[in-house]
Protein backbone atom coordinates (compact mmCIF):
# COMPACT_ATOMS: atom_id res chain seq x y z
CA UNK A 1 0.00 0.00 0.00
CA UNK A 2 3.20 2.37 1.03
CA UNK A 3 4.50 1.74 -2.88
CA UNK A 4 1.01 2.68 -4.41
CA UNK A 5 0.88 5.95 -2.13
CA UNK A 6 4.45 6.92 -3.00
CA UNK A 7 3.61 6.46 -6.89
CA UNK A 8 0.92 8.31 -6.58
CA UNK A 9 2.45 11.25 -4.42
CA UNK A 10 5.15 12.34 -7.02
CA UNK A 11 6.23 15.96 -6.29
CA UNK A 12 7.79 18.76 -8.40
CA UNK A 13 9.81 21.74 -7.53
CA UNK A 14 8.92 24.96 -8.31
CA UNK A 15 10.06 28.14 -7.93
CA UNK A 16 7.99 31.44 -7.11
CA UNK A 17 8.08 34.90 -7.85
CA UNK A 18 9.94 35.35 -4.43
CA UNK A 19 12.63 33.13 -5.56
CA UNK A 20 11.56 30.10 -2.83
CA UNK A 21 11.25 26.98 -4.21
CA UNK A 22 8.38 24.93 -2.82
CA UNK A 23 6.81 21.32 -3.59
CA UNK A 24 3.41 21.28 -5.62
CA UNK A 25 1.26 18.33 -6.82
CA UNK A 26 1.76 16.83 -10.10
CA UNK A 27 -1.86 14.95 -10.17
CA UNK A 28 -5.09 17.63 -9.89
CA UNK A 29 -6.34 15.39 -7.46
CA UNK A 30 -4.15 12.98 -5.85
CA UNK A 31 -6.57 11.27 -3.48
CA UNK A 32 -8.79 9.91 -6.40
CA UNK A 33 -5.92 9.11 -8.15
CA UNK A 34 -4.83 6.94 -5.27
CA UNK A 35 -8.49 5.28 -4.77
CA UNK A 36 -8.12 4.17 -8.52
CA UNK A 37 -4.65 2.73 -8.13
CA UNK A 38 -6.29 0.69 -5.01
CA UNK A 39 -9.21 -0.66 -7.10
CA UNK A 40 -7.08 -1.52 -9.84
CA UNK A 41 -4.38 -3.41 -7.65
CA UNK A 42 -7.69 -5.66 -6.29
CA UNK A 43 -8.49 -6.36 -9.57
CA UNK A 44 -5.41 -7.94 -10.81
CA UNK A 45 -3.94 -10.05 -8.25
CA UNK A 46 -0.73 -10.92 -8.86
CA UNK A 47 1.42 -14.26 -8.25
CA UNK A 48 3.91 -13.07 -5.85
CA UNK A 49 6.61 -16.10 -6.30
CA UNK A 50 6.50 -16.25 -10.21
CA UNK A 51 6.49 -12.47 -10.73
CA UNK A 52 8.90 -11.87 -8.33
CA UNK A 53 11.10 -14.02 -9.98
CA UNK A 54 10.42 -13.15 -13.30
CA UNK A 55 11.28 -9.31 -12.54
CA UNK A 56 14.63 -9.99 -10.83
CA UNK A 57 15.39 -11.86 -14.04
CA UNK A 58 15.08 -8.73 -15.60
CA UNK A 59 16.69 -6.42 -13.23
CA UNK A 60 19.99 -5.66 -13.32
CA UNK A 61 22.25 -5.70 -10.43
CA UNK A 62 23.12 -2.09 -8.82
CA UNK A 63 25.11 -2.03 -6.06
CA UNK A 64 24.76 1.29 -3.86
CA UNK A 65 26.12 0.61 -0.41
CA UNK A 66 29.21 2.05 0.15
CA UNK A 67 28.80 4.80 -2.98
CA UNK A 68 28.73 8.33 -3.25
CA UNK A 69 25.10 9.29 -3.26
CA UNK A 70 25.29 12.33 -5.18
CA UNK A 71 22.13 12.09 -7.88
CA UNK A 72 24.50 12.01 -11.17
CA UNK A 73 26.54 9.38 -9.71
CA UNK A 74 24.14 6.66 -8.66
CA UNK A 75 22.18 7.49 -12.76
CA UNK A 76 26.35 6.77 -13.83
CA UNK A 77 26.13 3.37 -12.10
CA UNK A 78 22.94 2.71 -13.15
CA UNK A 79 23.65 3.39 -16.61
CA UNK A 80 26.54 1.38 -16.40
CA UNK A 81 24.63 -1.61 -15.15
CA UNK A 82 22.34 -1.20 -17.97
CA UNK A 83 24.30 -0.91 -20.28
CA UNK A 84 26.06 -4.74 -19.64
CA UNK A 85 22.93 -6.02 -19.02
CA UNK A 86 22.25 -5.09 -22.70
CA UNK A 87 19.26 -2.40 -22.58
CA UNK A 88 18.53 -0.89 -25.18
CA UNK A 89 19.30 2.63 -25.56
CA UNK A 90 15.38 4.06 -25.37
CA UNK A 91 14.66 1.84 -22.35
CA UNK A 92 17.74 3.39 -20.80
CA UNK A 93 16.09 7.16 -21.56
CA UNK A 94 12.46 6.29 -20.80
CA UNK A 95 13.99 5.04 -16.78
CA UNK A 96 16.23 8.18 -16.76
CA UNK A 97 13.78 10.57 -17.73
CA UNK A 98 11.35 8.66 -14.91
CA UNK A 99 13.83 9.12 -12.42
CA UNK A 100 14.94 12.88 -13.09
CA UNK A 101 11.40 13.84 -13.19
CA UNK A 102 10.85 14.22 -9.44
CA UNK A 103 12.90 14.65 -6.08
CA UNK A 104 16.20 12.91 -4.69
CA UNK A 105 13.71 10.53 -3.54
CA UNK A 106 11.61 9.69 -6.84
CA UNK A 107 15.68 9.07 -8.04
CA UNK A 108 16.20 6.42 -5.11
CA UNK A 109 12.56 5.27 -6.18
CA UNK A 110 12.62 4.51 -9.46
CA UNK A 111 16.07 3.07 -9.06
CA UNK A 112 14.98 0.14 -6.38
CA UNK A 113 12.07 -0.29 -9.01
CA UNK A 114 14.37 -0.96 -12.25
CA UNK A 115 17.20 -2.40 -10.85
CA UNK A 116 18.25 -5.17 -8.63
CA UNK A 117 20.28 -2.89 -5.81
CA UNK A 118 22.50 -3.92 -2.96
């Protein structure tokens, strides 16, 4: 449920006319936005052991611990770990852009989604 709420709860900075930079919603409404993500997550039940499995497949490994967590660093080793896992060049854009669109957060986020990290 904490995954679905975090999806859902993507922010964006802004800056005002006072030069402050504040947080605003991307969604119009994000709490029917979140009731929709509910009702379609108990509609399509999914097999924990088999998908599981079949995502990791997927997944590259990204090892974090220990790294500098600056923002362009951990896209470098992510990039690198896509790139010998044999992505394809578009699928490596359409994560990055995913990831840059939000906070330092929605970059740790969409990271732990893609890839396989340790």
């Amino acid at each position: 449920m904490f995954f679905i709420l975090l999806s859902i709860m993507v922010n964006k900075m802004v800056n005002t006319k006072q030069g402050k930079s504040r947080f605003v919603w991307t969604s119009e409404n994000p709490r029917q936005a979140i009731r929709a993500d509910v009702r379609e997550a108990r509609r399509s039940p999914v097999d924990t052991e088999q998908g599981e499995e079949e995502q990791m497949e997927d997944k590259p490994k990204l090892k974090l611990v220990g790294e500098d967590g600056n923002a362009y660093n951990l896209l470098g080793l992510a990039h690198r770990a896509a790139k010998e896992a044999g992505w394809p060049q578009d699928r490596w854009e359409k994560v990055r852009d995913k990831a840059i669109s939000g906070n330092y957060d929605h970059l740790l986020f969409v990271l732990q989604e893609e890839f396989d990290v340790y």
